[in-house]
PDB file of N, CA and C in Angstrom:
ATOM      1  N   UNK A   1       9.449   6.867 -11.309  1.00  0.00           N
ATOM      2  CA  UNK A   1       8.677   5.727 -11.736  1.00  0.00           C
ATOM      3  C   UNK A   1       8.148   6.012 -13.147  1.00  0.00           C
ATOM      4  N   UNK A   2       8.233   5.267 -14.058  1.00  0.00           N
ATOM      5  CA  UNK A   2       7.704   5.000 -15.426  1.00  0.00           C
ATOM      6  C   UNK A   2       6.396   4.541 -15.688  1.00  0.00           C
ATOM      7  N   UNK A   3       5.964   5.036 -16.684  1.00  0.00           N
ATOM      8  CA  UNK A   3       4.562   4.529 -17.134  1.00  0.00           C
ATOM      9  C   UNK A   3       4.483   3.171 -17.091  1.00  0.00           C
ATOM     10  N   UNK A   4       5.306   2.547 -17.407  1.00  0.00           N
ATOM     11  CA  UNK A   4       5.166   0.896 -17.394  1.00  0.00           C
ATOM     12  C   UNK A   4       5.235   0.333 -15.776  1.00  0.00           C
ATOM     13  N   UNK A   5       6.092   0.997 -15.431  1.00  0.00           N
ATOM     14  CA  UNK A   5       6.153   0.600 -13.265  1.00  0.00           C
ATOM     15  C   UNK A   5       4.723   0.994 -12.797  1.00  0.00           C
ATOM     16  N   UNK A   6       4.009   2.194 -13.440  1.00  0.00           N
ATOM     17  CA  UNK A   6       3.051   2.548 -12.505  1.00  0.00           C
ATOM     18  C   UNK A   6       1.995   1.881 -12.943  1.00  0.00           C
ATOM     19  N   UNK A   7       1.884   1.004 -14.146  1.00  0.00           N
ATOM     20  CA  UNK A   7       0.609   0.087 -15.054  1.00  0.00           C
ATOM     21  C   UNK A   7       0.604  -1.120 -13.857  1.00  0.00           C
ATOM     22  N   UNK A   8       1.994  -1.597 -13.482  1.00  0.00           N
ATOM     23  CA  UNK A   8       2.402  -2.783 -13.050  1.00  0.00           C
ATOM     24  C   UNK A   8       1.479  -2.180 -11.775  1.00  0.00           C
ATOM     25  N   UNK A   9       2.080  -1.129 -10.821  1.00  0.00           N
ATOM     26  CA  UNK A   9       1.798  -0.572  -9.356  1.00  0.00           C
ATOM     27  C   UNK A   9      -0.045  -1.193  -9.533  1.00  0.00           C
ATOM     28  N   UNK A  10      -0.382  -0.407 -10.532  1.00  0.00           N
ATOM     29  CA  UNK A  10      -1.748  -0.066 -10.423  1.00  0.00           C
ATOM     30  C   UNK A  10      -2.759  -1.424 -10.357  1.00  0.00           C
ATOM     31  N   UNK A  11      -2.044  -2.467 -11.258  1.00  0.00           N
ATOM     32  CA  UNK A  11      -2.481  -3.820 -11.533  1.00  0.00           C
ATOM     33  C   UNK A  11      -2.216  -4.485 -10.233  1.00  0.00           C
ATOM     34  N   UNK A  12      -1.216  -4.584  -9.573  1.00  0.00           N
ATOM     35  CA  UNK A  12      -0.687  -5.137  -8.306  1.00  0.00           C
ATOM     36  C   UNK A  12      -1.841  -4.699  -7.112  1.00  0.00           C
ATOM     37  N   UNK A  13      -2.244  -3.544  -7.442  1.00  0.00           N
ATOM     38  CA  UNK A  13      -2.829  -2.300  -6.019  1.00  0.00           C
ATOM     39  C   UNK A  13      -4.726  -3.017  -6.295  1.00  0.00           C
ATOM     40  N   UNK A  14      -5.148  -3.199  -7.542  1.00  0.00           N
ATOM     41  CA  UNK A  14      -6.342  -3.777  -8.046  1.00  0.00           C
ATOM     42  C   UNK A  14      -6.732  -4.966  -7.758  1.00  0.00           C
ATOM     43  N   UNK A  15      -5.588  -6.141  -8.124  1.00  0.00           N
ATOM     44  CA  UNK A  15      -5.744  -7.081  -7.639  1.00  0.00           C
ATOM     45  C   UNK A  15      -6.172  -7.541  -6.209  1.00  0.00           C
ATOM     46  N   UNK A  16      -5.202  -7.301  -5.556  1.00  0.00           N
ATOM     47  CA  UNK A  16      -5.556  -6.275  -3.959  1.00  0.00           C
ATOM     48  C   UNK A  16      -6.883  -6.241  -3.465  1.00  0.00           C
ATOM     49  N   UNK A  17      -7.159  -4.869  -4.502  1.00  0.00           N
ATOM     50  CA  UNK A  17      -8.617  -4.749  -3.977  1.00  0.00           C
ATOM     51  C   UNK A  17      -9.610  -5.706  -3.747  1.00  0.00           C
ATOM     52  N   UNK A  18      -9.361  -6.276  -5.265  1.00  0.00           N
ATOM     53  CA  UNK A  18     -10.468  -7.731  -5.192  1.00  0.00           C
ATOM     54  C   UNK A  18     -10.337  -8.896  -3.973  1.00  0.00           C
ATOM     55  N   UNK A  19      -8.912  -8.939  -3.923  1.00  0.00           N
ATOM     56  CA  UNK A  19      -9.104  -9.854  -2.930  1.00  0.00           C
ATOM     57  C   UNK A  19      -9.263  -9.274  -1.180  1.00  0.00           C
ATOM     58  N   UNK A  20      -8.875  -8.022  -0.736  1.00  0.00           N
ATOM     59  CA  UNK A  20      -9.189  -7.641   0.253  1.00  0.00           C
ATOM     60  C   UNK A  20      -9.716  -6.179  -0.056  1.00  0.00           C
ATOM     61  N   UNK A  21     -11.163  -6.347  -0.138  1.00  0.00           N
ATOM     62  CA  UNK A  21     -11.856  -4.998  -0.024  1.00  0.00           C
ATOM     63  C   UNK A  21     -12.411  -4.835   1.337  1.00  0.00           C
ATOM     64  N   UNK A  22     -11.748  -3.144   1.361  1.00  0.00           N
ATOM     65  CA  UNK A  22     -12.064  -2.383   2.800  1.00  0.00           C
ATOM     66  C   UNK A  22     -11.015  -2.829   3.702  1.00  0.00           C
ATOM     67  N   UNK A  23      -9.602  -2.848   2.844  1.00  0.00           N
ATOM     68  CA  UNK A  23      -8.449  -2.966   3.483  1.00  0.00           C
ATOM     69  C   UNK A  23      -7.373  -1.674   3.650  1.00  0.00           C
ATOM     70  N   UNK A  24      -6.070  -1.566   4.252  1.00  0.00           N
ATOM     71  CA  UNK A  24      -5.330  -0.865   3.947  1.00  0.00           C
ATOM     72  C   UNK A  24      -3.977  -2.015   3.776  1.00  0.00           C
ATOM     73  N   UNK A  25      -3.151  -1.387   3.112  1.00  0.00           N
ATOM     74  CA  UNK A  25      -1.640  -1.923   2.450  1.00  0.00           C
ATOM     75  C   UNK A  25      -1.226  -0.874   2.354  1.00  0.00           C
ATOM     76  N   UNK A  26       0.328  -0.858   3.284  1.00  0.00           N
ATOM     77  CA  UNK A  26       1.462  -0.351   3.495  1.00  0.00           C
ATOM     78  C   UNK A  26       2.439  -1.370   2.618  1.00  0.00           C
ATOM     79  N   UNK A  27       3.228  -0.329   1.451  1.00  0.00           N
ATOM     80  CA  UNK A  27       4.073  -0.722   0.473  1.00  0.00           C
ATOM     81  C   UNK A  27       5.216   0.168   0.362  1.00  0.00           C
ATOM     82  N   UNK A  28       6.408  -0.673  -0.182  1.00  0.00           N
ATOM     83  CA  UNK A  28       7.777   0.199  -0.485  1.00  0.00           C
ATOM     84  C   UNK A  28       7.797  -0.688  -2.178  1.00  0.00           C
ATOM     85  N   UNK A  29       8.157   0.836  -3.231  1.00  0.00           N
ATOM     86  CA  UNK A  29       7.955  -0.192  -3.971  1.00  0.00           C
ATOM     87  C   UNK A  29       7.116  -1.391  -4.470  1.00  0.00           C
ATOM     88  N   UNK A  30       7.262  -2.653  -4.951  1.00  0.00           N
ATOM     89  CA  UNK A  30       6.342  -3.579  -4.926  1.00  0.00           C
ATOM     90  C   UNK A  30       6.135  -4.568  -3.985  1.00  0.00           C
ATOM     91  N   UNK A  31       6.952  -4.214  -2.659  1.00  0.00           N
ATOM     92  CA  UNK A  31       7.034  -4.814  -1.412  1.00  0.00           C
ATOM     93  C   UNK A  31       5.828  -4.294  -0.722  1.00  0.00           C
ATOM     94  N   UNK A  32       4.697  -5.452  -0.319  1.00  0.00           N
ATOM     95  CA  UNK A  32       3.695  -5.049   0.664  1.00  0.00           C
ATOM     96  C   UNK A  32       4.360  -5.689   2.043  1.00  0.00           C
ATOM     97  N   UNK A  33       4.307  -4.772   2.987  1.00  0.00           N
ATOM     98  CA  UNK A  33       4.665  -4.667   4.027  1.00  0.00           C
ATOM     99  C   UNK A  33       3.749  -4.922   5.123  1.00  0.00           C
ATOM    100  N   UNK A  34       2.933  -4.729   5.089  1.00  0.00           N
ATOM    101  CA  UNK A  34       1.645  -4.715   6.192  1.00  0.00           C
ATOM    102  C   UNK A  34       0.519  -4.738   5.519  1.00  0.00           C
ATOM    103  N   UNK A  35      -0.918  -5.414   6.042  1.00  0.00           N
ATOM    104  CA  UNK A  35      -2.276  -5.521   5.421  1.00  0.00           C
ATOM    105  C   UNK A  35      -3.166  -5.564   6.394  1.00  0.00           C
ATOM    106  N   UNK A  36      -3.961  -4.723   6.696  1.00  0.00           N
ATOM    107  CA  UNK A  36      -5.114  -4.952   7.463  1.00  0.00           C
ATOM    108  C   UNK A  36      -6.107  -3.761   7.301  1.00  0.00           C
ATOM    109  N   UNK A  37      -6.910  -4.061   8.508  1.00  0.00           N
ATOM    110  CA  UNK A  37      -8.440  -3.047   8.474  1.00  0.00           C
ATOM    111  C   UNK A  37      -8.595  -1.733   8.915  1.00  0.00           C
ATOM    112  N   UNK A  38      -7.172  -1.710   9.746  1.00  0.00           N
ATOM    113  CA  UNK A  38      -7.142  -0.263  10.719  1.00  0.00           C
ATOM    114  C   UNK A  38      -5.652   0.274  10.462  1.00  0.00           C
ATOM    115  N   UNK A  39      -5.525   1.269   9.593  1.00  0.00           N
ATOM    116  CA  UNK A  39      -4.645   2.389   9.001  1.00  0.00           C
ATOM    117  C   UNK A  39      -3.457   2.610  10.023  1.00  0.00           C
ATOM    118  N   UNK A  40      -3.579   2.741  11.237  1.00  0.00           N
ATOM    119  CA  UNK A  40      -2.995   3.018  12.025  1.00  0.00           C
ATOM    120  C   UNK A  40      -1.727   2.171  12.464  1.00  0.00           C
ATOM    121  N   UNK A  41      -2.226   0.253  12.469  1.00  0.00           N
ATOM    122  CA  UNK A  41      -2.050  -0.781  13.216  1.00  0.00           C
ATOM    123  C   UNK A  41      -0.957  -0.870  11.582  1.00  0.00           C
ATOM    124  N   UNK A  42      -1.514  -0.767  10.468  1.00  0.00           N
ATOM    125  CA  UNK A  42      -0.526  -1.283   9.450  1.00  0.00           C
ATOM    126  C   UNK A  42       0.409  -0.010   8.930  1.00  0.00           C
ATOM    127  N   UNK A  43       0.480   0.882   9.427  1.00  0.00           N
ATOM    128  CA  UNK A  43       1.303   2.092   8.854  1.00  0.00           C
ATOM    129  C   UNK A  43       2.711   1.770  10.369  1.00  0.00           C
ATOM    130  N   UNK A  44       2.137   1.164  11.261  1.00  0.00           N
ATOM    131  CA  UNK A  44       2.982   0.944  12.631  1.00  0.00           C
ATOM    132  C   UNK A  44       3.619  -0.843  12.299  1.00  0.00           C
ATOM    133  N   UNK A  45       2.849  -1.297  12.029  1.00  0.00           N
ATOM    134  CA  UNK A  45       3.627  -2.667  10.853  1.00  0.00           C
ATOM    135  C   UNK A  45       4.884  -2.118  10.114  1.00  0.00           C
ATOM    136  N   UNK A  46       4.489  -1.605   9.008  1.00  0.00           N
ATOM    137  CA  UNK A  46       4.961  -1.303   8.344  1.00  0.00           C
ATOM    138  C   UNK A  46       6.719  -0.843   8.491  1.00  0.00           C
ATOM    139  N   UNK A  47       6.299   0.025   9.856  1.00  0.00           N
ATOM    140  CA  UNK A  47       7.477   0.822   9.811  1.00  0.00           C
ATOM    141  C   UNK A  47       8.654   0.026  10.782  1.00  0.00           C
ATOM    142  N   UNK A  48       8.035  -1.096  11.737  1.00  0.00           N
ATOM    143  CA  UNK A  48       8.418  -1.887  12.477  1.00  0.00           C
ATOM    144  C   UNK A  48       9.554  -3.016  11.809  1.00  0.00           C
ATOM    145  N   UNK A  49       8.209  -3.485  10.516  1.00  0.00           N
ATOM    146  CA  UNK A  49       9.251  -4.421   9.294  1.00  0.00           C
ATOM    147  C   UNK A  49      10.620  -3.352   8.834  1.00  0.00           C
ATOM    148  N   UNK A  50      10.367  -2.122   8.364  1.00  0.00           N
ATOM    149  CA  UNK A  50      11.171  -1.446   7.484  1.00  0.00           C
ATOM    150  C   UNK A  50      12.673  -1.606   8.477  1.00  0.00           C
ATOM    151  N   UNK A  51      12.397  -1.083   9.477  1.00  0.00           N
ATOM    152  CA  UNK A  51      13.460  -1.124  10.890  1.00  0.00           C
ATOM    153  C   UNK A  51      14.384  -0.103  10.239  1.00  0.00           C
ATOM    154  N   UNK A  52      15.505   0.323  10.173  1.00  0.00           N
ATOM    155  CA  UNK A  52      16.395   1.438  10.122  1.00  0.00           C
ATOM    156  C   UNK A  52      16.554   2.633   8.643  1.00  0.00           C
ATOM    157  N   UNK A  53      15.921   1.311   7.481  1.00  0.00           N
ATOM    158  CA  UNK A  53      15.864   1.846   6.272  1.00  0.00           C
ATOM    159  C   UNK A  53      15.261   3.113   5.868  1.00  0.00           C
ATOM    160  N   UNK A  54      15.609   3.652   5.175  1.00  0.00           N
ATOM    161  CA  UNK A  54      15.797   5.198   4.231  1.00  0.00           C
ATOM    162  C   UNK A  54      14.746   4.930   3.218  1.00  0.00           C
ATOM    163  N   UNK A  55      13.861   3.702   3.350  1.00  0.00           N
ATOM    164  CA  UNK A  55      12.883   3.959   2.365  1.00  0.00           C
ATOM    165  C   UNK A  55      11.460   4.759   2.460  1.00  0.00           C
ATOM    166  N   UNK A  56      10.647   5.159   1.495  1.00  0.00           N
ATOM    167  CA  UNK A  56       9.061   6.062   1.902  1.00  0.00           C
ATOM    168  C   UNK A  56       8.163   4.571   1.313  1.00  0.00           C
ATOM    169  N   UNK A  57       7.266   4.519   2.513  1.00  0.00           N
ATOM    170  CA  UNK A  57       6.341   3.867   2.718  1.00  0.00           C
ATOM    171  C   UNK A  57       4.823   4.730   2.139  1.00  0.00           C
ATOM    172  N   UNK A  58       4.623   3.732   1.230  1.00  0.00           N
ATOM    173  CA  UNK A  58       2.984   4.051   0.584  1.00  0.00           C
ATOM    174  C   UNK A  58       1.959   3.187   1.499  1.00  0.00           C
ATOM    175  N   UNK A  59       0.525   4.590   1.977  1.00  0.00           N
ATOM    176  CA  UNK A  59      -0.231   3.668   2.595  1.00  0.00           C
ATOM    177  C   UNK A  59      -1.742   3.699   1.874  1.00  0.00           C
ATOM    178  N   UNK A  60      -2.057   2.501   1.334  1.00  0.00           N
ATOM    179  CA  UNK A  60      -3.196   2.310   0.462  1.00  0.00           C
ATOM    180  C   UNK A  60      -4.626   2.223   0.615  1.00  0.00           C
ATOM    181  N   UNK A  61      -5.746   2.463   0.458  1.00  0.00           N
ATOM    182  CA  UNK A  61      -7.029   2.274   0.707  1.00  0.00           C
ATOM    183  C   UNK A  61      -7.458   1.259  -0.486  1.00  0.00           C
ATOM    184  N   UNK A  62      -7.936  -0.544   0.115  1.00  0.00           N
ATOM    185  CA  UNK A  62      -8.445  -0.734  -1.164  1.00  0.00           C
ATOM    186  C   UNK A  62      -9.741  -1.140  -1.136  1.00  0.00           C
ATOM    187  N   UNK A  63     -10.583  -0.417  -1.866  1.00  0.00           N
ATOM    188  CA  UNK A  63     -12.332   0.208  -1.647  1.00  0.00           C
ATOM    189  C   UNK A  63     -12.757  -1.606  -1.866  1.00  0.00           C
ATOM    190  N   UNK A  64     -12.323  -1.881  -3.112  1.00  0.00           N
ATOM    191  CA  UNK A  64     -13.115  -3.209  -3.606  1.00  0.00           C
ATOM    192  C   UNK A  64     -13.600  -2.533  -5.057  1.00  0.00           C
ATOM    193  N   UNK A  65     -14.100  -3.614  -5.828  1.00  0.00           N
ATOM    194  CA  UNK A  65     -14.148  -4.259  -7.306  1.00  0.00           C
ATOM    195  C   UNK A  65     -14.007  -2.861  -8.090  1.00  0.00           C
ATOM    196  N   UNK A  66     -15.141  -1.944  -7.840  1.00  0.00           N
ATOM    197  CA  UNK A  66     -15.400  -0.881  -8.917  1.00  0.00           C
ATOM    198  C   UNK A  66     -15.277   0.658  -8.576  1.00  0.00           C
ATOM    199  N   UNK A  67     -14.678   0.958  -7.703  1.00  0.00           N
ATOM    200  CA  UNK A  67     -14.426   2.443  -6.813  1.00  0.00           C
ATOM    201  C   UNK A  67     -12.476   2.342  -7.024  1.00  0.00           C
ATOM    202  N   UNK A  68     -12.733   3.849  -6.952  1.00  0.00           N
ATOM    203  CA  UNK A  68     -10.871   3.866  -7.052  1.00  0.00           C
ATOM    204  C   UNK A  68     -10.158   4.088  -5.944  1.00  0.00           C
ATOM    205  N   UNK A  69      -8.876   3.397  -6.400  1.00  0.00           N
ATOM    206  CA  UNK A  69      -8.211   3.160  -5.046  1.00  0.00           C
ATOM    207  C   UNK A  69      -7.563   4.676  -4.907  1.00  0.00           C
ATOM    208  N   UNK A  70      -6.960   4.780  -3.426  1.00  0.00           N
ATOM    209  CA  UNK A  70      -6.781   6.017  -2.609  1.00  0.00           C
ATOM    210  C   UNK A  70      -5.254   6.056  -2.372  1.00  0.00           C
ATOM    211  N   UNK A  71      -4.460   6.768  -2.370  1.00  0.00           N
ATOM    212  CA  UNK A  71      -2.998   7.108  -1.512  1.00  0.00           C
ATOM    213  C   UNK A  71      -3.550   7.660  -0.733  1.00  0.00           C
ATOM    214  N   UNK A  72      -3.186   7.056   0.507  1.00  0.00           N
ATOM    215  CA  UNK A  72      -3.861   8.161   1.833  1.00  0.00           C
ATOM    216  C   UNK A  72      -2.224   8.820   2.471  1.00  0.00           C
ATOM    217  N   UNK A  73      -1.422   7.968   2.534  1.00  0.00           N
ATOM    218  CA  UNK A  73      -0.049   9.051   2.850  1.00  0.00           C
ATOM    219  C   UNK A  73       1.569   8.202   2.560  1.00  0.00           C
ATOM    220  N   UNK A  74       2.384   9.279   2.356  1.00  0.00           N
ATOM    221  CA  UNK A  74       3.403   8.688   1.960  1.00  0.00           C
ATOM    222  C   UNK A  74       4.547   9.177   2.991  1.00  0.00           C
ATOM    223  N   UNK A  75       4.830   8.347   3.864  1.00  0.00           N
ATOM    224  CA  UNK A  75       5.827   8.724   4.955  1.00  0.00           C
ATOM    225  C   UNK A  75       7.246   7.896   4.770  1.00  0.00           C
ATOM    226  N   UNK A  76       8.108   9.164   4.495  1.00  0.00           N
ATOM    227  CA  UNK A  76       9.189   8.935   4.452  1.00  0.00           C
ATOM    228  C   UNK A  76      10.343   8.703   5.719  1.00  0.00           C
ATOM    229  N   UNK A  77      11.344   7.399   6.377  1.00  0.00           N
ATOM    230  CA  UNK A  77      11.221   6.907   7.233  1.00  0.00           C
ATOM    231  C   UNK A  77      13.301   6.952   7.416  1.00  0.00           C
TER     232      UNK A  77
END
């Protein structure tokens, strides 16, 4: 990933925040896959949508407006 992909990631992951703070988002790429309140329920989304694929799933913490956002794990599938 390039400095310019990860400006985009980071802007995409922010936006996010604002609109669902004290969420998690499971992502491939700029594909959000799953969104909700409990880490567990959207990392099991996530992997349900993905179904047979070879891709690694990013799972996100997004705090809200002014705290930084978190990679909490990256499971490769």
């Amino acid at each position: 990933m390039n400095q310019k992909e990860m400006n985009e990631h980071h802007r995409l992951l922010t936006a996010l925040s604002r609109k669902h703070p004290g969420s998690y988002v499971a992502m491939v790429g700029k594909d959000i896959l799953a969104l909700g309140k409990k880490q567990f329920k959207v990392l099991e989304k996530a992997e349900k949508k993905l179904g047979k694929k070879k891709d690694t799933i990013g799972l996100y913490y997004l705090p809200g407006k002014k705290k930084p956002l978190y990679l909490l794990k990256i499971k490769s599938c």
